[in-house]
Protein backbone atom coordinates (compact mmCIF):
# COMPACT_ATOMS: atom_id res chain seq x y z
CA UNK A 1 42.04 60.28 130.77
CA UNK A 2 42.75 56.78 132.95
CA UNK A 3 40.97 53.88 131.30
CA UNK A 4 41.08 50.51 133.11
CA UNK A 5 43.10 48.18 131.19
CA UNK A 6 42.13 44.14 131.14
CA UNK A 7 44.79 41.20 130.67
CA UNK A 8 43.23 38.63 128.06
CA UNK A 9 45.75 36.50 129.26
CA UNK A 10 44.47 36.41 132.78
CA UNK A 11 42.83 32.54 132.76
CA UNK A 12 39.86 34.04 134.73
CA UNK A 13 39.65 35.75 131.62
CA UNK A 14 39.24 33.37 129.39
CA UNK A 15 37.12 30.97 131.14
CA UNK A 16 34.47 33.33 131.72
CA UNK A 17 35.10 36.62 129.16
CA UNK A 18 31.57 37.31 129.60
CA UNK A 19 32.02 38.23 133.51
CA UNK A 20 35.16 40.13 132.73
CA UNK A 21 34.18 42.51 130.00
CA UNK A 22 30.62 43.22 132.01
CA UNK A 23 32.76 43.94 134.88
CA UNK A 24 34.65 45.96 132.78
CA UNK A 25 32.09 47.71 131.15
CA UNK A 26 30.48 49.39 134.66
CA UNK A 27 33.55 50.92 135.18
CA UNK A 28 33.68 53.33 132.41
CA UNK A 29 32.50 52.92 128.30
CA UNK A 30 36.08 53.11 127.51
CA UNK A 31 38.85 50.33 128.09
CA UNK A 32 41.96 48.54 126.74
CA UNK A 33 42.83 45.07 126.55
CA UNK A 34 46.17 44.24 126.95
CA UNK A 35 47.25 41.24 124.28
CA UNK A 36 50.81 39.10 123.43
CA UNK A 37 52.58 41.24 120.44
CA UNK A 38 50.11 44.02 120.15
CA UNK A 39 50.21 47.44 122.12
CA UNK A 40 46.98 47.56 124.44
CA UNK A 41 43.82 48.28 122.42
CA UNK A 42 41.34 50.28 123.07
CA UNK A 43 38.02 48.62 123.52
CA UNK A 44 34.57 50.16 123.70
CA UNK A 45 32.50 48.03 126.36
CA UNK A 46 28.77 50.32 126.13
CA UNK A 47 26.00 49.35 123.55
CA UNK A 48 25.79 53.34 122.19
CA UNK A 49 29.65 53.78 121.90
CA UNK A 50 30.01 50.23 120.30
CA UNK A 51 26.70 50.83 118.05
CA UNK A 52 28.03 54.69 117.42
CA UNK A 53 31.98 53.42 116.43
CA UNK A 54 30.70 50.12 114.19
CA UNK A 55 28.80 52.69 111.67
CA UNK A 56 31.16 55.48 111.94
CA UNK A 57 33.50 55.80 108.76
CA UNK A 58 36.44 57.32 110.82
CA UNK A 59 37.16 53.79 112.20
CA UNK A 60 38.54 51.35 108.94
CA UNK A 61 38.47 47.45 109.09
CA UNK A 62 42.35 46.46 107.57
CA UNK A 63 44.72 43.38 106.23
CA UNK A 64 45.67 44.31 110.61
CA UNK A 65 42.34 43.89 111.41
CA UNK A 66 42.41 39.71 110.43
CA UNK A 67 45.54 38.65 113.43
CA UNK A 68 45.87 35.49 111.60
CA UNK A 69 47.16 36.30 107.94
CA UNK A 70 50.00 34.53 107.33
CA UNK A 71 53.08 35.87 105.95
CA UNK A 72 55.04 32.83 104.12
CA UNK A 73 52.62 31.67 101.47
CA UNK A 74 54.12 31.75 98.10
CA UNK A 75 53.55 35.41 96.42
CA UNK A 76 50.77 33.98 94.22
CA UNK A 77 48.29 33.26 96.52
CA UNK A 78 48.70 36.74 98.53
CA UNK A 79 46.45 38.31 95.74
CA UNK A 80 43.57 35.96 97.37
CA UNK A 81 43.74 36.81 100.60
CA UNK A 82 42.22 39.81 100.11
CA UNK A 83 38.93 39.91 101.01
CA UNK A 84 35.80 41.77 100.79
CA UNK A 85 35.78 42.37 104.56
CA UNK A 86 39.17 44.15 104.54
CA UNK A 87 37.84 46.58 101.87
CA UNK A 88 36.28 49.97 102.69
CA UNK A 89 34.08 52.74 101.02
CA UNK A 90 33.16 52.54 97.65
CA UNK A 91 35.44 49.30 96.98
CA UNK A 92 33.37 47.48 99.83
CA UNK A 93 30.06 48.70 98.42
CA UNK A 94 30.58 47.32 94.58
CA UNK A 95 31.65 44.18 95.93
CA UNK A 96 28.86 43.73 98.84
CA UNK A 97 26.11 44.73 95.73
CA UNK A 98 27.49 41.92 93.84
CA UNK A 99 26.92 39.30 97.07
CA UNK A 100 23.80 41.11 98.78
CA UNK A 101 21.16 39.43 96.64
CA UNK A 102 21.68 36.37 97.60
CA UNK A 103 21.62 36.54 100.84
CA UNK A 104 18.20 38.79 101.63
CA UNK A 105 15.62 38.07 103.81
CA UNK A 106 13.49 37.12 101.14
CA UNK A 107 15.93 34.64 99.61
CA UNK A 108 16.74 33.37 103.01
CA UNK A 109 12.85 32.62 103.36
CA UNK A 110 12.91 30.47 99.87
CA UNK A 111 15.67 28.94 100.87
CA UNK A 112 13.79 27.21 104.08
CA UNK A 113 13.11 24.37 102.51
CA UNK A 114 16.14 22.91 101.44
CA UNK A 115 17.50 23.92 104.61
CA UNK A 116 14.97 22.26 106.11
CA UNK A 117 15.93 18.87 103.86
CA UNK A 118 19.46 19.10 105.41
CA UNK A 119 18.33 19.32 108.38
CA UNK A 120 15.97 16.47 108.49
CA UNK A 121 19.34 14.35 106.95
CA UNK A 122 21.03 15.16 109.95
CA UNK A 123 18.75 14.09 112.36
CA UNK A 124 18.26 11.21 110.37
CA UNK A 125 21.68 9.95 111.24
CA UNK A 126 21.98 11.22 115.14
CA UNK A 127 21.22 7.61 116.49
CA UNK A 128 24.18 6.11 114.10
CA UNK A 129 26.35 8.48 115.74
CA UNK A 130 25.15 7.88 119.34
CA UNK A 131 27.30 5.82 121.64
CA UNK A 132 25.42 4.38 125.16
CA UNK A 133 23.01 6.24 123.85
CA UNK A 134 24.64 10.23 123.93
CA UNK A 135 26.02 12.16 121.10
CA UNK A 136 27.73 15.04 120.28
CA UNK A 137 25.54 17.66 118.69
CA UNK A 138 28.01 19.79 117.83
CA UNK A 139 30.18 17.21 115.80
CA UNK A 140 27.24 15.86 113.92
CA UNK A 141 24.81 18.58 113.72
CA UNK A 142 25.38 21.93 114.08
CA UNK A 143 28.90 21.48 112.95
CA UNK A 144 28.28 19.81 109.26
CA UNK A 145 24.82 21.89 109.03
CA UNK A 146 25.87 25.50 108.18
CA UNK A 147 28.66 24.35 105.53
CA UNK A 148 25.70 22.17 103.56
CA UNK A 149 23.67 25.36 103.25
CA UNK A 150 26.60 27.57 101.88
CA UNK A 151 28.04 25.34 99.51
CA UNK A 152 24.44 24.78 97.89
CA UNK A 153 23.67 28.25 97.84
CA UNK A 154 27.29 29.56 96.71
CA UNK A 155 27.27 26.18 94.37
CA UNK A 156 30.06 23.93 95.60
CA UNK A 157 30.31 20.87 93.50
CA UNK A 158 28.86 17.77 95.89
CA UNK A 159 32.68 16.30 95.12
CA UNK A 160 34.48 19.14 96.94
CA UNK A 161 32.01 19.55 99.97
CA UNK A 162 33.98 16.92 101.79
CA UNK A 163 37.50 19.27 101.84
CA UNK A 164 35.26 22.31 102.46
CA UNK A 165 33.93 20.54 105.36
CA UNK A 166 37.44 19.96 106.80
CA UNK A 167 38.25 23.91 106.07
CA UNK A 168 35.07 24.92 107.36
CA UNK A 169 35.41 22.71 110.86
CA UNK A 170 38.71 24.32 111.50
CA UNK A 171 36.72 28.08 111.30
CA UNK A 172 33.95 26.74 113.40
CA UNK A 173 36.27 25.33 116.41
CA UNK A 174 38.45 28.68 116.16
CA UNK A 175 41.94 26.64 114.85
CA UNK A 176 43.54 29.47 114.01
CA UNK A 177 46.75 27.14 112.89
CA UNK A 178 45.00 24.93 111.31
CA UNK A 179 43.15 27.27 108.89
CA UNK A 180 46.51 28.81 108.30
CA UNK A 181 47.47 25.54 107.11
CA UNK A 182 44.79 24.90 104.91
CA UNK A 183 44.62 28.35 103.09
CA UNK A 184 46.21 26.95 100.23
CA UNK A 185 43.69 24.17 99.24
CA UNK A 186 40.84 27.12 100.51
CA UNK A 187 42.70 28.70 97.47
CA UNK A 188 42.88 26.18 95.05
CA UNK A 189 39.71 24.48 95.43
CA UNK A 190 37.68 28.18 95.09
CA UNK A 191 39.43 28.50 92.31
CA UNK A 192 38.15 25.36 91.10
CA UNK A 193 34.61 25.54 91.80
CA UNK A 194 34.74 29.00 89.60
CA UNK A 195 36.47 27.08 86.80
CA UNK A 196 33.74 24.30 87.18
CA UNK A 197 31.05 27.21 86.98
CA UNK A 198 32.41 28.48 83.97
CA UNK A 199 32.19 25.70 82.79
CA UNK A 200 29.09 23.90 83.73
CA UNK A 201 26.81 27.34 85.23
CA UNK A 202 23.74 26.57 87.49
CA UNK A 203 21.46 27.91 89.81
CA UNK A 204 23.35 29.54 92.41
CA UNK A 205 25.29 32.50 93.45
CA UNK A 206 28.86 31.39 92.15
CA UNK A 207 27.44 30.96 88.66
CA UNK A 208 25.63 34.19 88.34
CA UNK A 209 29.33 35.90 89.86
CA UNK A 210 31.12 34.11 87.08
CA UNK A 211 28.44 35.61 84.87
CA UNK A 212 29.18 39.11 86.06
CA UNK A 213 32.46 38.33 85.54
CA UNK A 214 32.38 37.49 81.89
CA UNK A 215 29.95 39.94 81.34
CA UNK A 216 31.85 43.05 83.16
CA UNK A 217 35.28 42.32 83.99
CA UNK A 218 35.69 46.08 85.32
CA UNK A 219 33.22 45.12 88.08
CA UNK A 220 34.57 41.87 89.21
CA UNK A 221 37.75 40.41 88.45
CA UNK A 222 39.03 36.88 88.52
CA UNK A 223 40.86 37.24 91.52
CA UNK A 224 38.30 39.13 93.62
CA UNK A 225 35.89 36.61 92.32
CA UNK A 226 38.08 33.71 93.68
CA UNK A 227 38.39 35.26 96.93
CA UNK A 228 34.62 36.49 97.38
CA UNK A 229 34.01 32.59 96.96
CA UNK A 230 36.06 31.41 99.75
CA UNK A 231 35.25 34.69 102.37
CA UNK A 232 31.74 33.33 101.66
CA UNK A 233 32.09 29.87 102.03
CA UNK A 234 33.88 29.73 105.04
CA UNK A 235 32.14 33.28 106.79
CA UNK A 236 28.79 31.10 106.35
CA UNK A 237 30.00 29.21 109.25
CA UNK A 238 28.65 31.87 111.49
CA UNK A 239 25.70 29.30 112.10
CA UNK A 240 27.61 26.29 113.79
CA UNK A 241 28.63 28.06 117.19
CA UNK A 242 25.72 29.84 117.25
CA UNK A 243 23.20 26.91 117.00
CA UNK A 244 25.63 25.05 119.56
CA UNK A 245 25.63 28.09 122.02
CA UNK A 246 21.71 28.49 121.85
CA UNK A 247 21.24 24.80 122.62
CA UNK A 248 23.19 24.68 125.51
CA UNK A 249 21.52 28.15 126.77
CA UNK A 250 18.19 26.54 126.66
CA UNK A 251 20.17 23.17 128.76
CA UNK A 252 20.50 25.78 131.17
CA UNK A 253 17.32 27.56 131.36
CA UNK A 254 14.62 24.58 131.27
CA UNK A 255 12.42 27.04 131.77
CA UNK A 256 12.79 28.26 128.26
CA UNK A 257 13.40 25.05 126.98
CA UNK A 258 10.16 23.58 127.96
CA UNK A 259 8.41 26.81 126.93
CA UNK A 260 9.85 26.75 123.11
CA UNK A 261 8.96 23.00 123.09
CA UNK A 262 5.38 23.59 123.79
CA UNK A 263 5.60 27.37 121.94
CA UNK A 264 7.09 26.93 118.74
CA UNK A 265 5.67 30.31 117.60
CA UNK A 266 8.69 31.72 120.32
CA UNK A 267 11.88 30.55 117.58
CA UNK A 268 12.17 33.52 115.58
CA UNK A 269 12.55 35.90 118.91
CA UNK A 270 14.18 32.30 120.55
CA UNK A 271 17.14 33.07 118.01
CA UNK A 272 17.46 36.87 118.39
CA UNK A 273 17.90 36.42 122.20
CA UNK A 274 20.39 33.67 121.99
CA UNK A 275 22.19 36.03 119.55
CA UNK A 276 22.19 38.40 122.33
CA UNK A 277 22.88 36.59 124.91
CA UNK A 278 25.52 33.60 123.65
CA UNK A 279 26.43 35.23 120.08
CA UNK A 280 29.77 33.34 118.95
CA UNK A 281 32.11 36.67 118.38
CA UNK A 282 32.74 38.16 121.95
CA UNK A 283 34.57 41.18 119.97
CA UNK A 284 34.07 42.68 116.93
CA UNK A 285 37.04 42.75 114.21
CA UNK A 286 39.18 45.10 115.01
CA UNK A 287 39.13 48.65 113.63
CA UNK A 288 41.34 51.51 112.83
CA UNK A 289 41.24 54.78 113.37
CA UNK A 290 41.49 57.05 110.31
CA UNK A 291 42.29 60.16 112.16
CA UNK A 292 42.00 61.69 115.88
CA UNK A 293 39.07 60.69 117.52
CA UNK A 294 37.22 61.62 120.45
CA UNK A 295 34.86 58.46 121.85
CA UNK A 296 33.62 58.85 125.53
CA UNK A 297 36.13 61.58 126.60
CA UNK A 298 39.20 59.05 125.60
CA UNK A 299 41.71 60.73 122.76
CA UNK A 300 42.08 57.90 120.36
CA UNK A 301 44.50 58.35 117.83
CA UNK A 302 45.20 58.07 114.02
CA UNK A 303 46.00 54.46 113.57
CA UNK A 304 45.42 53.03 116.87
CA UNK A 305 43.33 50.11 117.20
CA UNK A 306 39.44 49.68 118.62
CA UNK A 307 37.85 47.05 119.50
CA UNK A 308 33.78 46.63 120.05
CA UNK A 309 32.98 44.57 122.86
CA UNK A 310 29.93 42.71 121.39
CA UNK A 311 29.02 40.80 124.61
CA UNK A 312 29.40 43.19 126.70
CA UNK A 313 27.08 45.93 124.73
CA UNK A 314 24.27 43.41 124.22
CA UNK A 315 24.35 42.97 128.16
CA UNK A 316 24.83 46.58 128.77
CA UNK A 317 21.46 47.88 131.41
CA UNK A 318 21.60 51.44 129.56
CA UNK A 319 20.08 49.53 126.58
CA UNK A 320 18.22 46.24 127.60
CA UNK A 321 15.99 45.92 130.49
CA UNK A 322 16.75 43.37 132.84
CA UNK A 323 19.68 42.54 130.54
CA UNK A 324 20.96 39.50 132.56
CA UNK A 325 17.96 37.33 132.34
CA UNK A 326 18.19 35.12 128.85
CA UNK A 327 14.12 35.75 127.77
CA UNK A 328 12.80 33.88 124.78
CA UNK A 329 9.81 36.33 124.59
CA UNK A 330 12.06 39.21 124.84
CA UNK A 331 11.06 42.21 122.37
CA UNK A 332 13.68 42.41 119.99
CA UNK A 333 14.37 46.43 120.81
CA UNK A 334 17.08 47.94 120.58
CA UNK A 335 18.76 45.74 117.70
CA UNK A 336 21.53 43.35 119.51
CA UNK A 337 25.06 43.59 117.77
CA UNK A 338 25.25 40.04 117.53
CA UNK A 339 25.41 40.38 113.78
CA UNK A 340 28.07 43.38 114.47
CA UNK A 341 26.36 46.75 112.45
CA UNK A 342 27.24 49.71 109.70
CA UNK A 343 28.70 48.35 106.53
CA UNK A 344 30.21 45.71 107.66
CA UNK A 345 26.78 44.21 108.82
CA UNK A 346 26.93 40.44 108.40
CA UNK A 347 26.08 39.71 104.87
CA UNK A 348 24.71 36.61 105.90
CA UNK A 349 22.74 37.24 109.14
CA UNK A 350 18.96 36.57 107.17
CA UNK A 351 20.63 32.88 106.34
CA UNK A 352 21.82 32.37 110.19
CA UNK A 353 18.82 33.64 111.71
CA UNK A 354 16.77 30.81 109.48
CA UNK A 355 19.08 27.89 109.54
CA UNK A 356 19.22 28.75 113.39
CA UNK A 357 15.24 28.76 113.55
CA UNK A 358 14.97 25.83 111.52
CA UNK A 359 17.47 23.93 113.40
CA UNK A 360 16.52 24.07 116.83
CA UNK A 361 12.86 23.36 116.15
CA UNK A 362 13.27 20.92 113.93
CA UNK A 363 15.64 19.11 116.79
CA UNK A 364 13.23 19.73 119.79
CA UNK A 365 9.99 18.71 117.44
CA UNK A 366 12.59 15.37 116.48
CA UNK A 367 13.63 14.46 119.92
CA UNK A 368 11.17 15.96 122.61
CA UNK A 369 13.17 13.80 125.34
CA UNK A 370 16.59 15.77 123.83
CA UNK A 371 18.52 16.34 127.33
CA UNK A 372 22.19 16.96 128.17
CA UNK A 373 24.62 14.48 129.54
CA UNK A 374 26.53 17.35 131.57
CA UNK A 375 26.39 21.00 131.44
CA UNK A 376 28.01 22.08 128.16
CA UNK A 377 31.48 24.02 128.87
CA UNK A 378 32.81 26.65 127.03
CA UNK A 379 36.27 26.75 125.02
CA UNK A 380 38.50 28.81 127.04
CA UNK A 381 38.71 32.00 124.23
CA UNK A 382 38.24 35.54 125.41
CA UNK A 383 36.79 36.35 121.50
CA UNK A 384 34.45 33.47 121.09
CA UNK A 385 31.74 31.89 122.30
CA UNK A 386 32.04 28.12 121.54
CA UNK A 387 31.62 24.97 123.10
CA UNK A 388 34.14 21.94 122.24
CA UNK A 389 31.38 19.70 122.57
CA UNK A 390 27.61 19.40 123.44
CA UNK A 391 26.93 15.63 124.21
CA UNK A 392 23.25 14.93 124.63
CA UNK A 393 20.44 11.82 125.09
CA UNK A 394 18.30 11.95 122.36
């Protein structure tokens, strides 16, 4: 079977990925994307392919899934890297069942309003940050916002927020270097915030882990416990691109912006269609195949690589009607992959969808004049969705 085959290299590309993989998607559900260093891989570019391969247990997430493990850390710290997300089938589920409660829709609902406290802080501070009267949202809002709410929920000593920050803003503006950099002090300080839990336990997720821990060693262990701490620290950045990219949507649709101002009752489906329409991960995390597989009349084989085009399937006109129009009073059917689906589901997509809800009303209701200096540009990335900077009046 011939499959098209798009160049992530091309700079078309990456200025606009968006374009590309829609493009690419109308000429067949079946692609590959040609990358530096890795052989071409396939990439599913249809909402009922990518929806079908995401929950399908013949397709494995792997240590080859995350491009940017390193490889010359010293040999204690490899035990860390090891995360919950690279685990599969029963291994996956014990350690998901040991995160899921905290992050439900019902205890993403209680936690409103101390979300709501940080995000009244923030806007508190906007006009010290503003220079001829403009600042950058990102950098002082949605930025610092989504690493406040983890480390109070996880239980990050106040002390040790300031280095998580630093990790946390080199996930949020894709570094990949400098996160590679930082890994061990991402190491060392989870490891101290479990020692200081052991220690001193509270209310929060960490201490009721190190609880678990003491309590049944057989179901978490002290390294997985160290390493569940940082995957969830730093994956609860999620939030920061996506509150960025759904402000500078609603920049350029004033007609949706003026209609959430005067209809607050629109934020909850407000944040499902900007995770639709400008959700931060372009592509899913790579998968493997586990054996032959058929998907849309392409042979894929055991071990080769596949690829979910997330933008492309929550654009795609066999699922959404009138797909290209962003509409804040969209019904939310069928479910957008913005949060990805199957078991790998974003643990934390309850806790995005309400510091995302909270955050943009709470800015519109704070500044109702809230207008950009110039139209917000995206990073050049054909797997993200992120803008370097989103410089407003308020």
């Amino acid at each position: 079977m011939s499959v098209p085959e798009l160049d992530l290299t091309d700079p078309d590309v990456a200025r606009d990925p968006v374009a590309a993989y829609q493009r690419l998607r109308e000429r067949g559900p079946v692609a590959r994307l040609a990358a530096p260093g890795l052989p071409a891989p396939w990439a599913l570019t249809r909402y009922r392919e990518c929806r079908a391969m995401l929950g399908d247990p013949r397709f494995e997430l792997s240590p080859a899934s995350f491009a940017m493990r390193p490889t010359d850390l010293p040999e204690e710290l490899l035990p860390y890297l090891r995360t919950m997300q690279e685990t599969e089938g029963a291994e996956h589920l014990r350690l998901r069942r040991l995160a899921a409660p905290a992050f439900t829709a019902r205890r993403a609902t209680g936690l409103r309003p101390r979300v709501q406290r940080i995000v009244d802080r923030l806007l508190d501070a906007l006009p010290e940050h503003a220079e001829d009267g403009a600042v950058d949202l990102s950098a002082h809002f949605t930025r610092p916002l989504p690493m406040e709410v983890i480390c109070e929920l996880v239980g990050i000593p106040e002390a040790d927020r300031p280095r998580w920050r630093e990790y946390g803003a080199a996930v949020a503006t894709g570094s990949g270097p400098a996160l590679v950099a930082a890994i061990p002090g991402v190491i060392a300080d989870a490891r101290a915030a479990v020692a200081h839990r052991t220690a001193e336990p509270g209310e929060d997720l960490l201490s009721e882990l190190v609880r678990i821990r003491d309590e049944d060693g057989d179901r978490l262990g002290e390294v997985e416990l160290v390493a569940l701490v940082w995957q969830l620290v730093l994956a609860g950045q999620t939030p920061a691109n996506l509150i960025a990219n759904a402000v500078g949507t609603l920049f350029e649709h004033p007609d949706a912006l003026a209609a959430l101002r005067t209809g607050p009752e629109l934020l909850p489906r407000a944040v499902e269609e900007s995770l639709r329409w400008c959700g931060p991960q372009l592509l899913a995390i790579p998968r493997f195949a586990r054996e032959d597989v058929e998907v849309a009349g392409a042979e894929l084989r055991a071990g080769e690589m596949v690829v979910a085009v997330l933008s492309s399937a929550n654009r795609d006109p066999r699922a959404f009607a009138d797909p290209e129009r962003f509409d804040i009073a969209r019904e939310p059917t069928p479910g957008h992959l913005g949060f990805a689906h199957g078991p790998h589901f974003c643990l934390g997509a309850s806790l995005a969808r309400v510091q995302t809800e909270v955050a943009l009303g709470s800015l519109l209701r704070r500044y109702p004049a809230l207008a950009p200096v110039r139209v917000p540009e995206r990073q050049p990335d054909p797997g993200t969705w992120r803008l370097p900077e989103l410089t407003a009046t308020l």
